[in-house]
PDB file of N, CA and C in Angstrom:
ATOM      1  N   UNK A   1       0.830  -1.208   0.000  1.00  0.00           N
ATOM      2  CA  UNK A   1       0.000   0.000   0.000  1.00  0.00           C
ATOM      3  C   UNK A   1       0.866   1.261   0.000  1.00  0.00           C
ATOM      4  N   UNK A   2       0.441   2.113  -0.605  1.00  0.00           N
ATOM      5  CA  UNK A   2       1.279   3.217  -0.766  1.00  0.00           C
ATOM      6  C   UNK A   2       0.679   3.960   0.744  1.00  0.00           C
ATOM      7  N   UNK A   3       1.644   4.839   1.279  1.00  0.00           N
ATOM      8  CA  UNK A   3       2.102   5.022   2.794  1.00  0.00           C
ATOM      9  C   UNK A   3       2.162   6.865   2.410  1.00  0.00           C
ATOM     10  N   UNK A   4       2.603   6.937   1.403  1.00  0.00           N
ATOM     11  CA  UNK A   4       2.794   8.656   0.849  1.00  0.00           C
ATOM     12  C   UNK A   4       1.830   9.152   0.408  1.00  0.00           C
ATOM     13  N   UNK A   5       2.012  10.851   0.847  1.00  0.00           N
ATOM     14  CA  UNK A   5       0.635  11.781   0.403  1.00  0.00           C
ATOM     15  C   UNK A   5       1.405  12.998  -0.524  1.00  0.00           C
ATOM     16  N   UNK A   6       1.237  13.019  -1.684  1.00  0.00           N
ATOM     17  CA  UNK A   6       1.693  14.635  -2.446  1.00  0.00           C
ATOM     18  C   UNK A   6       1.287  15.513  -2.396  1.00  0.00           C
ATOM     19  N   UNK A   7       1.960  16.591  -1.909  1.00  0.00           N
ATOM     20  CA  UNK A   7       1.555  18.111  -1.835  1.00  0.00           C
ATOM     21  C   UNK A   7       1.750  18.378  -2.695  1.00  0.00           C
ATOM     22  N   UNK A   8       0.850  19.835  -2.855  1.00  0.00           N
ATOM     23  CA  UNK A   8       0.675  20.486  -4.325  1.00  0.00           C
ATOM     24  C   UNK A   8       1.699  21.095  -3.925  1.00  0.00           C
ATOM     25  N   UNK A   9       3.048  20.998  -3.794  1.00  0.00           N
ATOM     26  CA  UNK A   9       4.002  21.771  -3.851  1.00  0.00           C
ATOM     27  C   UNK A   9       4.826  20.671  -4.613  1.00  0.00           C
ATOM     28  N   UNK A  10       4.682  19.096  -4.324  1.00  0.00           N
ATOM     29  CA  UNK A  10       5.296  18.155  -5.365  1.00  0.00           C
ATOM     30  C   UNK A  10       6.584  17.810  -3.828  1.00  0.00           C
ATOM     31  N   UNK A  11       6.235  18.175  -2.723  1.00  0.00           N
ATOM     32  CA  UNK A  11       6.682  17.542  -1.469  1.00  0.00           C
ATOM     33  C   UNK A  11       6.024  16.066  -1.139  1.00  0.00           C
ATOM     34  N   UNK A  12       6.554  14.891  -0.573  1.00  0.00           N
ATOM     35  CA  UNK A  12       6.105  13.642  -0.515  1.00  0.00           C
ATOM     36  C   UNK A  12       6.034  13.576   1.024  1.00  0.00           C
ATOM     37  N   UNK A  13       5.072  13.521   1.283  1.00  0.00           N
ATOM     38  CA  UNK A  13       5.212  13.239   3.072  1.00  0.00           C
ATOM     39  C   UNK A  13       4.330  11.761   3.875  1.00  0.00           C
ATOM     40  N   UNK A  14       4.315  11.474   4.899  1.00  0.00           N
ATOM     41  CA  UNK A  14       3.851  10.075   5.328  1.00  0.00           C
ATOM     42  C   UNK A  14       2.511  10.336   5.000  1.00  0.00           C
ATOM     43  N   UNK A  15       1.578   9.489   4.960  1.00  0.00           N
ATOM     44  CA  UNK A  15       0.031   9.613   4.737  1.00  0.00           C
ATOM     45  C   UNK A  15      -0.682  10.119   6.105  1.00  0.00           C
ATOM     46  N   UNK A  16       0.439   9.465   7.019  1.00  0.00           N
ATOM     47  CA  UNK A  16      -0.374   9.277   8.434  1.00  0.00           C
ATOM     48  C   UNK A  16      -0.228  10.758   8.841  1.00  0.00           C
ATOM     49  N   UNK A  17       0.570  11.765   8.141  1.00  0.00           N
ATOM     50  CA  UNK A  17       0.475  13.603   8.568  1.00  0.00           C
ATOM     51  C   UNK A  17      -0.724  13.967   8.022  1.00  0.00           C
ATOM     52  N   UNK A  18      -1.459  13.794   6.959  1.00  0.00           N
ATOM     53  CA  UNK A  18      -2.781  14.111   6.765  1.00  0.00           C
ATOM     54  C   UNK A  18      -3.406  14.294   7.700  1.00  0.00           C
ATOM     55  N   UNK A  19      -4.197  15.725   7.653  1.00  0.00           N
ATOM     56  CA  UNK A  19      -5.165  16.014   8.608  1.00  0.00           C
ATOM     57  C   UNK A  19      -4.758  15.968   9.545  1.00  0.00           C
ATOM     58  N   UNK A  20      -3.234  16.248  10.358  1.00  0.00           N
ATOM     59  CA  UNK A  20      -3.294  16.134  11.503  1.00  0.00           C
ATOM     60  C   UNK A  20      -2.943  17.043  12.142  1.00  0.00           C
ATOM     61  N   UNK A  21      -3.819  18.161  11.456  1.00  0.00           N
ATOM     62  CA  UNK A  21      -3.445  19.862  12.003  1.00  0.00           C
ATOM     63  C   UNK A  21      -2.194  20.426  12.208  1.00  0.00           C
ATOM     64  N   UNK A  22      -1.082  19.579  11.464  1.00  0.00           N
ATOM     65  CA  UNK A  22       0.083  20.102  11.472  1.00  0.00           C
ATOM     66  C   UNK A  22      -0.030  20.493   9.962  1.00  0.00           C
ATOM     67  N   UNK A  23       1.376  21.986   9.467  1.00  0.00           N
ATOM     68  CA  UNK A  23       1.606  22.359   7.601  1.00  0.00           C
ATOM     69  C   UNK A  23       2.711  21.270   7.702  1.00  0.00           C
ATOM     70  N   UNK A  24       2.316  19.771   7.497  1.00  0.00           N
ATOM     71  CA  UNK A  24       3.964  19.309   7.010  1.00  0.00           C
ATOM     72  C   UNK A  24       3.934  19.157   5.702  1.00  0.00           C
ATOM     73  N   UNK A  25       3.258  19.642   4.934  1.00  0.00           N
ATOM     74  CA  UNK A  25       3.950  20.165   3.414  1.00  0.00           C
ATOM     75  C   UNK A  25       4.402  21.323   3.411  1.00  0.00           C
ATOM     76  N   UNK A  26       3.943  22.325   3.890  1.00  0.00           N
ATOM     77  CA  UNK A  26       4.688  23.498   3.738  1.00  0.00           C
ATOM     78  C   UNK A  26       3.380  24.567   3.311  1.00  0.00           C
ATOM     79  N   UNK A  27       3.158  24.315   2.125  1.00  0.00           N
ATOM     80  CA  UNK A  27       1.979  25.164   1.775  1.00  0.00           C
ATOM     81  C   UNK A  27       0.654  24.244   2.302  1.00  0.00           C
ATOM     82  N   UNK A  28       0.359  23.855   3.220  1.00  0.00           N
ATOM     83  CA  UNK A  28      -1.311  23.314   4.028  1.00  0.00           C
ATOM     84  C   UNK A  28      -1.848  22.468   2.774  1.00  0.00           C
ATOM     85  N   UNK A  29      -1.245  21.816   2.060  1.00  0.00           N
ATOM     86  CA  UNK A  29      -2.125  21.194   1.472  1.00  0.00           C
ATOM     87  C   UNK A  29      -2.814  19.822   1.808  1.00  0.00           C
ATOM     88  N   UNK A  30      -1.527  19.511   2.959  1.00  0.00           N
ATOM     89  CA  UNK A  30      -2.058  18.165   3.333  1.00  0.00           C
ATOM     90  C   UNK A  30      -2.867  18.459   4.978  1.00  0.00           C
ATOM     91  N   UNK A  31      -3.254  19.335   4.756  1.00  0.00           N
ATOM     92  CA  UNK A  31      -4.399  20.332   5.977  1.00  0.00           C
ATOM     93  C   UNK A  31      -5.533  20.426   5.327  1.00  0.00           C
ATOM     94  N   UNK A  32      -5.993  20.422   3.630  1.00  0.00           N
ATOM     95  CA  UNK A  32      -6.873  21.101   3.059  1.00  0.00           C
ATOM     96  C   UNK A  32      -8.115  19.659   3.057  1.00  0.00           C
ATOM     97  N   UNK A  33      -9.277  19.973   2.886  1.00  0.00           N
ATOM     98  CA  UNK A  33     -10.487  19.334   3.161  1.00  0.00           C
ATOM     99  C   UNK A  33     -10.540  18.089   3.891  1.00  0.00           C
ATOM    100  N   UNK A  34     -10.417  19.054   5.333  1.00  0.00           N
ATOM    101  CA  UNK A  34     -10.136  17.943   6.450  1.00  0.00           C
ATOM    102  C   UNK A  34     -11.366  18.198   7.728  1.00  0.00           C
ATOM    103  N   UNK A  35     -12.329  19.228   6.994  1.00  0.00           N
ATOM    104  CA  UNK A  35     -13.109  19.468   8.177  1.00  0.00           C
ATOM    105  C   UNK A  35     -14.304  18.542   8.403  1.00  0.00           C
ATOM    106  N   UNK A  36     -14.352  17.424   7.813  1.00  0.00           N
ATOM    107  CA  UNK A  36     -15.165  15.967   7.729  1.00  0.00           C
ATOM    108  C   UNK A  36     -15.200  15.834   9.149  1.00  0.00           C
ATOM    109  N   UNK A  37     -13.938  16.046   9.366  1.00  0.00           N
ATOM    110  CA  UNK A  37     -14.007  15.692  11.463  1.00  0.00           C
ATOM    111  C   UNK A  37     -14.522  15.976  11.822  1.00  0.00           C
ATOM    112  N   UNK A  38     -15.267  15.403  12.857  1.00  0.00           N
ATOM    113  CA  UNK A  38     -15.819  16.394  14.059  1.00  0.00           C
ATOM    114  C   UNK A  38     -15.514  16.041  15.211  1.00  0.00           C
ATOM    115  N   UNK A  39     -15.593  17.715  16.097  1.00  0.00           N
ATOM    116  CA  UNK A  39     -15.334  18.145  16.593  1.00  0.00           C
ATOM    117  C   UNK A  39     -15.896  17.485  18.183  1.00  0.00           C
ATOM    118  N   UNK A  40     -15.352  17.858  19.652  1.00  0.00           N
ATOM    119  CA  UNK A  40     -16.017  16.640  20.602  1.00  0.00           C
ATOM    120  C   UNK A  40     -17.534  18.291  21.127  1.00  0.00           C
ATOM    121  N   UNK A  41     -17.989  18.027  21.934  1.00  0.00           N
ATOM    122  CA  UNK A  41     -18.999  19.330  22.071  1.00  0.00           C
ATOM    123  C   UNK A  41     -18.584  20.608  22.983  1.00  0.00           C
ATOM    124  N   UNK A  42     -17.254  20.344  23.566  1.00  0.00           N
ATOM    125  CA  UNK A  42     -16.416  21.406  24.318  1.00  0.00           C
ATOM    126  C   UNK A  42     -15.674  22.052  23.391  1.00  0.00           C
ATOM    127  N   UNK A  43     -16.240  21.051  21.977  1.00  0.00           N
ATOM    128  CA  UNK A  43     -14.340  22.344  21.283  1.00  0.00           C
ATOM    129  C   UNK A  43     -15.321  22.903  19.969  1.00  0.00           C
ATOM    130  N   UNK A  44     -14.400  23.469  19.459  1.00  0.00           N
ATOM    131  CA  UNK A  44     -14.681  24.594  18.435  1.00  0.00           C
ATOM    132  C   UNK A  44     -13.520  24.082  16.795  1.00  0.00           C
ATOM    133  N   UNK A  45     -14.779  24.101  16.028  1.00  0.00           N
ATOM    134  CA  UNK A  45     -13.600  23.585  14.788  1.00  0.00           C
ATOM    135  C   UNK A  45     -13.501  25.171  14.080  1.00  0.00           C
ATOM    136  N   UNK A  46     -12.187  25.012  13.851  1.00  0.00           N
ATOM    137  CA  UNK A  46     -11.421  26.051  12.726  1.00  0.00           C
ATOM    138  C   UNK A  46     -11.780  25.508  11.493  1.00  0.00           C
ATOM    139  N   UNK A  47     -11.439  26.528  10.730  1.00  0.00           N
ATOM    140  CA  UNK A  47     -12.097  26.354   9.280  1.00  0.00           C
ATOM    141  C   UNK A  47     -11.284  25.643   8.537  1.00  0.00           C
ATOM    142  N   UNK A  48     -10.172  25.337   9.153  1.00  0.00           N
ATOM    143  CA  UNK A  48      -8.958  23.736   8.362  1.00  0.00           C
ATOM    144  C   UNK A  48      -9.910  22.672   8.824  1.00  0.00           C
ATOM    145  N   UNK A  49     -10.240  22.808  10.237  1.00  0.00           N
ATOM    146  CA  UNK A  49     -10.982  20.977  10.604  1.00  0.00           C
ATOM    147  C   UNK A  49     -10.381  21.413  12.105  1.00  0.00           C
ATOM    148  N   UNK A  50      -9.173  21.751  12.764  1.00  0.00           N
ATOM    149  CA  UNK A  50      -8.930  21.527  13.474  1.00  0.00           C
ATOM    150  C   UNK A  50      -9.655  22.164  14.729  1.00  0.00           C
ATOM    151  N   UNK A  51      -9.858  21.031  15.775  1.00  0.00           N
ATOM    152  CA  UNK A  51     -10.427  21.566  16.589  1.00  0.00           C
ATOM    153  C   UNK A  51      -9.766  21.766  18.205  1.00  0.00           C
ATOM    154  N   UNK A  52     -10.217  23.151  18.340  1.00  0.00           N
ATOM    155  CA  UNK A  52      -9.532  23.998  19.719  1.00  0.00           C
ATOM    156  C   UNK A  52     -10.826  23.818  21.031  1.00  0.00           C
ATOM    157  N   UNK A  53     -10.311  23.849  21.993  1.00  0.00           N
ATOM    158  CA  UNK A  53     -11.267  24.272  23.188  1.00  0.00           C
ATOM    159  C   UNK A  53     -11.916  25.302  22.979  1.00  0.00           C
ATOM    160  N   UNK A  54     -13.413  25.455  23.637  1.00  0.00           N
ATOM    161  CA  UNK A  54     -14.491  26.363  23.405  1.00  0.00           C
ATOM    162  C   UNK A  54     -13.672  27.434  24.032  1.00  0.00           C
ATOM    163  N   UNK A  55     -13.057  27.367  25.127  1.00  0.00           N
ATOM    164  CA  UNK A  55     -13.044  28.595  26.008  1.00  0.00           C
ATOM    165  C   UNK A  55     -11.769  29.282  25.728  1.00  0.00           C
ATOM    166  N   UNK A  56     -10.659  28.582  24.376  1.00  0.00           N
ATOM    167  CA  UNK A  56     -10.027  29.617  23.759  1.00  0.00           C
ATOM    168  C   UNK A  56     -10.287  30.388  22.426  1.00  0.00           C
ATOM    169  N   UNK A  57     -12.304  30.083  22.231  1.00  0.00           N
ATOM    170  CA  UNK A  57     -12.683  31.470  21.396  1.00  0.00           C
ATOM    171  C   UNK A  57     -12.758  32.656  21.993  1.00  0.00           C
ATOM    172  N   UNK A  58     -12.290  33.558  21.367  1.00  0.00           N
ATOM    173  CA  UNK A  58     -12.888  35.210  21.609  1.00  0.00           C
ATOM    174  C   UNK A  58     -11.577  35.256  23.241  1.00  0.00           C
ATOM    175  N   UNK A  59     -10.644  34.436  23.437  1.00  0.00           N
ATOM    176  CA  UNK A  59      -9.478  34.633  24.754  1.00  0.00           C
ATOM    177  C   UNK A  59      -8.227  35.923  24.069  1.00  0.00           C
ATOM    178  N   UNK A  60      -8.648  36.695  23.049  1.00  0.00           N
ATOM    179  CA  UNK A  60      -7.509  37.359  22.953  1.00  0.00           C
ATOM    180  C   UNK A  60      -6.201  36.749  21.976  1.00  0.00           C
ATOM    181  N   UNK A  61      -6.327  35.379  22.182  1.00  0.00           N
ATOM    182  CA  UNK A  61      -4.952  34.991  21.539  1.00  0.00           C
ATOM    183  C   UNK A  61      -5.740  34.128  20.341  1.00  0.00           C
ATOM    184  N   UNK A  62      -4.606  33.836  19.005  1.00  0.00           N
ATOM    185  CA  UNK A  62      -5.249  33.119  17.808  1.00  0.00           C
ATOM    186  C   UNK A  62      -4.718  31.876  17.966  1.00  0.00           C
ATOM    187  N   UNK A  63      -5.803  30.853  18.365  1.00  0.00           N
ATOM    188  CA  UNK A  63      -5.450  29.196  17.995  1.00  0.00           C
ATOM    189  C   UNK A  63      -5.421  28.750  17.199  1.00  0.00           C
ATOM    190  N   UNK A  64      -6.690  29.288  16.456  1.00  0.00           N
ATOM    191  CA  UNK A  64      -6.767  28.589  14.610  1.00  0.00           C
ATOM    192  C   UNK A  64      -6.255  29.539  13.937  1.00  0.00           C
ATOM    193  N   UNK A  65      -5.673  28.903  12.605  1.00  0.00           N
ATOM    194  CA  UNK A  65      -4.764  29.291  11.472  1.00  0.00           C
ATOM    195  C   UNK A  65      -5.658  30.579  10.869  1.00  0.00           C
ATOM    196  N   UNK A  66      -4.774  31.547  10.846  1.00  0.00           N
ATOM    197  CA  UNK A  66      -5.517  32.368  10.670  1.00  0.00           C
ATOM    198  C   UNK A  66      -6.405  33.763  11.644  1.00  0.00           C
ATOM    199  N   UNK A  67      -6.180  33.027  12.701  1.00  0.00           N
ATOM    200  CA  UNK A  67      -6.933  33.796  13.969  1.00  0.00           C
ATOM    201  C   UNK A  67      -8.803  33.951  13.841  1.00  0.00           C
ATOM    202  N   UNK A  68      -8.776  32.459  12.885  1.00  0.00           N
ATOM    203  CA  UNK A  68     -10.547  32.688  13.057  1.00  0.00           C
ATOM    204  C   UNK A  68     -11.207  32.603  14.237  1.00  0.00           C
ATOM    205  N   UNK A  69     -10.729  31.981  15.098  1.00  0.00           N
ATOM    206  CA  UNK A  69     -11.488  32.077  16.315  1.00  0.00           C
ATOM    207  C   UNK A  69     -11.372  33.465  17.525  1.00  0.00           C
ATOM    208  N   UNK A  70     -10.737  34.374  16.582  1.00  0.00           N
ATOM    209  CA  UNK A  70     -10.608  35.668  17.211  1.00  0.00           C
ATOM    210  C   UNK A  70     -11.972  36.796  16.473  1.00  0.00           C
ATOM    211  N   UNK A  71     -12.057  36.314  15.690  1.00  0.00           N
ATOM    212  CA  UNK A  71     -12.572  36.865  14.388  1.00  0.00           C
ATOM    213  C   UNK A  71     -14.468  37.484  15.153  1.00  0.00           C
ATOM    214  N   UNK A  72     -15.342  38.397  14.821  1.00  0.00           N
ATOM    215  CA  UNK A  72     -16.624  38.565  15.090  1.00  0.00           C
ATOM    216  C   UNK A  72     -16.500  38.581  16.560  1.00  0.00           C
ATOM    217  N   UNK A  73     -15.430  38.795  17.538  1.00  0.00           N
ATOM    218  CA  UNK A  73     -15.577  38.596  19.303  1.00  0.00           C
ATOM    219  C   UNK A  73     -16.251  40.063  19.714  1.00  0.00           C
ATOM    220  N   UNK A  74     -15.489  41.099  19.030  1.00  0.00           N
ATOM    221  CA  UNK A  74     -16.832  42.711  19.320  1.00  0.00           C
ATOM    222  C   UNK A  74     -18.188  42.084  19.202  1.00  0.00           C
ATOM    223  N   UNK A  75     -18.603  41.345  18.526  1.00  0.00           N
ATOM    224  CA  UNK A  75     -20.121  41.554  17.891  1.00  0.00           C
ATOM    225  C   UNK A  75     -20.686  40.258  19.054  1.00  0.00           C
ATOM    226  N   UNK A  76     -20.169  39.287  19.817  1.00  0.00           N
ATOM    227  CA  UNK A  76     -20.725  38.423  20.704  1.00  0.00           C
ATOM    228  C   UNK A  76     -21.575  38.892  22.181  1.00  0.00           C
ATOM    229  N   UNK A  77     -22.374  38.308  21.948  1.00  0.00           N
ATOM    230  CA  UNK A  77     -23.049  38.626  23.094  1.00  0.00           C
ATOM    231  C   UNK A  77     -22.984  37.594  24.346  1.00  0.00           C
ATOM    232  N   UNK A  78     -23.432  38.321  25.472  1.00  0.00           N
ATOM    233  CA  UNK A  78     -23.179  37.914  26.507  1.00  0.00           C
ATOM    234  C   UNK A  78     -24.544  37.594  26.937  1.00  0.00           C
ATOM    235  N   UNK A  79     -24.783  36.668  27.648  1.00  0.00           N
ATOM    236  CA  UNK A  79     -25.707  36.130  29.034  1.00  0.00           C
ATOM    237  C   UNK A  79     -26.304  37.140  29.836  1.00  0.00           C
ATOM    238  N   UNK A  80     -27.490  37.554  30.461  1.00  0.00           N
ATOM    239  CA  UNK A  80     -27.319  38.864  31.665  1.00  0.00           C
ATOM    240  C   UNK A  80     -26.687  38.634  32.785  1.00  0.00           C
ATOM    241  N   UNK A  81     -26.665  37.427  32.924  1.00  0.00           N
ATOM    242  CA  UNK A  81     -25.917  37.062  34.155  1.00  0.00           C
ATOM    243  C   UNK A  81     -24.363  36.712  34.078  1.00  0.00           C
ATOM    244  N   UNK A  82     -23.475  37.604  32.684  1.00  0.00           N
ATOM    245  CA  UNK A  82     -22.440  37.914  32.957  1.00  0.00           C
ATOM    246  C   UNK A  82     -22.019  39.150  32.060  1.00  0.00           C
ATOM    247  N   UNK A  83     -20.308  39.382  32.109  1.00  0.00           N
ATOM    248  CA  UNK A  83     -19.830  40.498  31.967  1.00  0.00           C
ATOM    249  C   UNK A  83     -18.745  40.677  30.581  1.00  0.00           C
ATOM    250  N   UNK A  84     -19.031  41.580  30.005  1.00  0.00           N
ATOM    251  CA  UNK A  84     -17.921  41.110  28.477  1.00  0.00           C
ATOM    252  C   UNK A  84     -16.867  42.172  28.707  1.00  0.00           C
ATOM    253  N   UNK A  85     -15.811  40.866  28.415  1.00  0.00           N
ATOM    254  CA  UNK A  85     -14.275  41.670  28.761  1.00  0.00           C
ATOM    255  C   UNK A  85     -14.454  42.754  27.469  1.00  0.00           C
ATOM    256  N   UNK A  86     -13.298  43.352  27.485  1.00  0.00           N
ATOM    257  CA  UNK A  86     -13.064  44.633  26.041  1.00  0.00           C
ATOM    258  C   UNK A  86     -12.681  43.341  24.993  1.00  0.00           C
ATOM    259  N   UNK A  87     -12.184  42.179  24.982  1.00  0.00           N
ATOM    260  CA  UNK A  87     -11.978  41.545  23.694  1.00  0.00           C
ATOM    261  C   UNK A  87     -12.872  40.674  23.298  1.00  0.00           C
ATOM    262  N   UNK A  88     -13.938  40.574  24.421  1.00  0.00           N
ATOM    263  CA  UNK A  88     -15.281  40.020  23.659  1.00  0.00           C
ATOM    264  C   UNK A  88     -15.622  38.514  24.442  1.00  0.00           C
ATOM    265  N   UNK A  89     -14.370  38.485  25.278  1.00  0.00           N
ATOM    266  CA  UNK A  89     -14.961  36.992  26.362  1.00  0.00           C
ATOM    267  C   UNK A  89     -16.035  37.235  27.000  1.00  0.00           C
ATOM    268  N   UNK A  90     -16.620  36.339  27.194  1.00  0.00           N
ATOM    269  CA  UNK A  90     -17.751  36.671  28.768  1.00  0.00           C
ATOM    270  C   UNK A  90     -17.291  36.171  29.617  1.00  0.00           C
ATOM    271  N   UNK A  91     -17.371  36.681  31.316  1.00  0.00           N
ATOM    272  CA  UNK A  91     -16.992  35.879  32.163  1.00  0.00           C
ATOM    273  C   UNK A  91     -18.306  36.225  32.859  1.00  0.00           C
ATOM    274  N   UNK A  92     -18.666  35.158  34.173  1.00  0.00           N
ATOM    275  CA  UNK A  92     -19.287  35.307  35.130  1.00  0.00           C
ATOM    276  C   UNK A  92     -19.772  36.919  35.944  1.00  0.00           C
ATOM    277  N   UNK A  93     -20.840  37.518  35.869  1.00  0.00           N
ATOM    278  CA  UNK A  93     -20.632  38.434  36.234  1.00  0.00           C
ATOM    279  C   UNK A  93     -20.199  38.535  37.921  1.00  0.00           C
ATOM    280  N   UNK A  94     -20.638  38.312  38.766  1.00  0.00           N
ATOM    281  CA  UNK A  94     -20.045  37.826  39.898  1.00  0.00           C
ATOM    282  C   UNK A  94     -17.823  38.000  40.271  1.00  0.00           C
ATOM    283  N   UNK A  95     -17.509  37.956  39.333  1.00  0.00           N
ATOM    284  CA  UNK A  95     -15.896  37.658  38.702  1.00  0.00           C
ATOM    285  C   UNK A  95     -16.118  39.272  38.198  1.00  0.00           C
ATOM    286  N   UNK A  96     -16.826  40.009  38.403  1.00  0.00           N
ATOM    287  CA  UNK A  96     -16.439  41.401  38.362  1.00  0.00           C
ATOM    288  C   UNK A  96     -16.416  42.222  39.644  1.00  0.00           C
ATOM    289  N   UNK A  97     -15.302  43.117  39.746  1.00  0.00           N
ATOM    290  CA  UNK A  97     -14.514  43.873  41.282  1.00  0.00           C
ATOM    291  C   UNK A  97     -14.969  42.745  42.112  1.00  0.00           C
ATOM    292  N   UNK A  98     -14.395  41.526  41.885  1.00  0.00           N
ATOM    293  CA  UNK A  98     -13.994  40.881  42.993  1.00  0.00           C
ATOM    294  C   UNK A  98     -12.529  40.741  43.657  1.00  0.00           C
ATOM    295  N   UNK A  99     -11.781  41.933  43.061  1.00  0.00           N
ATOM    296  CA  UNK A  99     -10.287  42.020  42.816  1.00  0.00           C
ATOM    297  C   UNK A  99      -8.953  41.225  42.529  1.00  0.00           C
ATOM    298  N   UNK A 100      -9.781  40.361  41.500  1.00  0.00           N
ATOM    299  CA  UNK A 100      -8.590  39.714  40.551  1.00  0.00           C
ATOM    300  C   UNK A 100      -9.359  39.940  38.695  1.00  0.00           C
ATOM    301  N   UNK A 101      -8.471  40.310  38.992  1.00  0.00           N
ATOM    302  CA  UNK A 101      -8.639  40.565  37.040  1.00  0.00           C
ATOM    303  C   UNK A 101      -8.533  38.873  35.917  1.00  0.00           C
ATOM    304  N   UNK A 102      -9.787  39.238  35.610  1.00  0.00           N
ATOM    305  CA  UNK A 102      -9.799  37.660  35.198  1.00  0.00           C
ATOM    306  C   UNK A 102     -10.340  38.343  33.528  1.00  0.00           C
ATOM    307  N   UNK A 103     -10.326  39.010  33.208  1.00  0.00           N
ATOM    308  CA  UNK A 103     -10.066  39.694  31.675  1.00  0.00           C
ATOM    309  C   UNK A 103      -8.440  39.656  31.283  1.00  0.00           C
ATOM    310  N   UNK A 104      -8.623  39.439  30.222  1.00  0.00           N
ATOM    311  CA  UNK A 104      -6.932  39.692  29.744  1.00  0.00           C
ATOM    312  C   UNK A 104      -6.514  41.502  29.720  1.00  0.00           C
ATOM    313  N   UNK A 105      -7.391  42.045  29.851  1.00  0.00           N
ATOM    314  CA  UNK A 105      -7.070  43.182  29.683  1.00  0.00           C
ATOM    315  C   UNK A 105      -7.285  44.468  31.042  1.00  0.00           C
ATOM    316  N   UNK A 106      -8.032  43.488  32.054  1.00  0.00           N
ATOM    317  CA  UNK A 106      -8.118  43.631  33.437  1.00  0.00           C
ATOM    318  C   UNK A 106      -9.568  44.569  33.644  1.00  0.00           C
ATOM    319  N   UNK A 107     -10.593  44.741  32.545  1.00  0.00           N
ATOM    320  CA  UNK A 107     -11.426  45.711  32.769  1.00  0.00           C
ATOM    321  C   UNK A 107     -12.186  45.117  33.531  1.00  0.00           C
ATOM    322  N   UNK A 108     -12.549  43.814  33.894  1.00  0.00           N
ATOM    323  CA  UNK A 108     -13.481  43.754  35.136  1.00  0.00           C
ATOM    324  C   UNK A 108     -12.955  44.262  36.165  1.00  0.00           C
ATOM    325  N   UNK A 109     -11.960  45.023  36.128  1.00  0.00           N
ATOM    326  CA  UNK A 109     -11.818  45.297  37.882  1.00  0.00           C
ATOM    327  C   UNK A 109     -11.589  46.976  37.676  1.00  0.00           C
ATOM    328  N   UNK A 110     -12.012  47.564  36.429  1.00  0.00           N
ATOM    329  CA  UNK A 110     -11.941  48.913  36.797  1.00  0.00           C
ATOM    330  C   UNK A 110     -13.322  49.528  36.938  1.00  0.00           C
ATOM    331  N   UNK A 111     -13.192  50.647  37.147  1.00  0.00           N
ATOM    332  CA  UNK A 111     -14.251  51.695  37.801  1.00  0.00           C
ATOM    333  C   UNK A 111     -15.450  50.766  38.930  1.00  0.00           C
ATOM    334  N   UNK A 112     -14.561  49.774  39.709  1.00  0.00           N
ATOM    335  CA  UNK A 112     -15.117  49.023  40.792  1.00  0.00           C
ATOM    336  C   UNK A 112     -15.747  50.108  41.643  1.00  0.00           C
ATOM    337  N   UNK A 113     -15.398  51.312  41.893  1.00  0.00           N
ATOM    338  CA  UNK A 113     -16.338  52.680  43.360  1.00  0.00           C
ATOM    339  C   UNK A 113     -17.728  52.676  42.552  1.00  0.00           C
ATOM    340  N   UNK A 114     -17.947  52.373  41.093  1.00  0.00           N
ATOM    341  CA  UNK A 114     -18.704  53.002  40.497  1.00  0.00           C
ATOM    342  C   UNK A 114     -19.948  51.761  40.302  1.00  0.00           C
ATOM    343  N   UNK A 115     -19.627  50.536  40.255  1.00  0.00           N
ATOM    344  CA  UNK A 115     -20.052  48.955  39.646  1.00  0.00           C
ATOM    345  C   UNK A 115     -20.771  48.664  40.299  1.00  0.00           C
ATOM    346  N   UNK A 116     -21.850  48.412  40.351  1.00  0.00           N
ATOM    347  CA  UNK A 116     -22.865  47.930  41.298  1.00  0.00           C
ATOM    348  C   UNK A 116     -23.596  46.592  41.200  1.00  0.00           C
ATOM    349  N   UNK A 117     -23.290  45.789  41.361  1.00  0.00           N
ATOM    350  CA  UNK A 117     -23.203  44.266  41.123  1.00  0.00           C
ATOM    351  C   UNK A 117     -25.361  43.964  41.061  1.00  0.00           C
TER     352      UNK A 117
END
């Protein structure tokens, strides 16, 4: 059985790197129509296939290629019963001026004299 996969770059790599959310061709080809997978119900698939934890969408930092899971975090809405950081997480509202900054950017804990839970 043939064991090799060709990239459209004309790179030969193991079969078994397919889809396995790594570029080991170089140009993603052996990344490309891999989103057949699915995903378990805690995670979040990127638009390669690969799938990240729910709770590093909209965290500020880019997991998927590309930074899609950073992507639309202004426009998310929140729960009433919590609080949206400036980059678009929600946390617990409760987890606001409780004096640890649990935003990446620390705004649950400002204008706390003013916050009225």
């Amino acid at each position: 059985p043939d064991t090799s996969f060709k990239c459209d770059n004309g790179r030969c790599i193991s079969a078994t790197w397919v889809c396995d959310t790594e570029n080991d061709c170089g140009d993603n080809s052996d990344e490309m129509n891999c989103s057949q997978r699915s995903c378990s119900p805690d995670e979040y698939q990127c638009p390669n296939g690969e799938c990240i934890r729910k709770r590093w969408v909209c965290d500020g930092e880019p997991d998927c290629e590309g930074g899609a899971d950073e992507k639309d975090c202004a426009n998310s809405k929140c729960k009433e019963s919590q609080f949206r950081c400036m980059g678009g997480v929600c946390i617990p509202r409760d987890l606001v001026c409780d004096g640890f900054p649990d935003c990446k950017q620390k705004d649950d804990e400002d204008n706390c004299g003013k916050f009225s839970k």
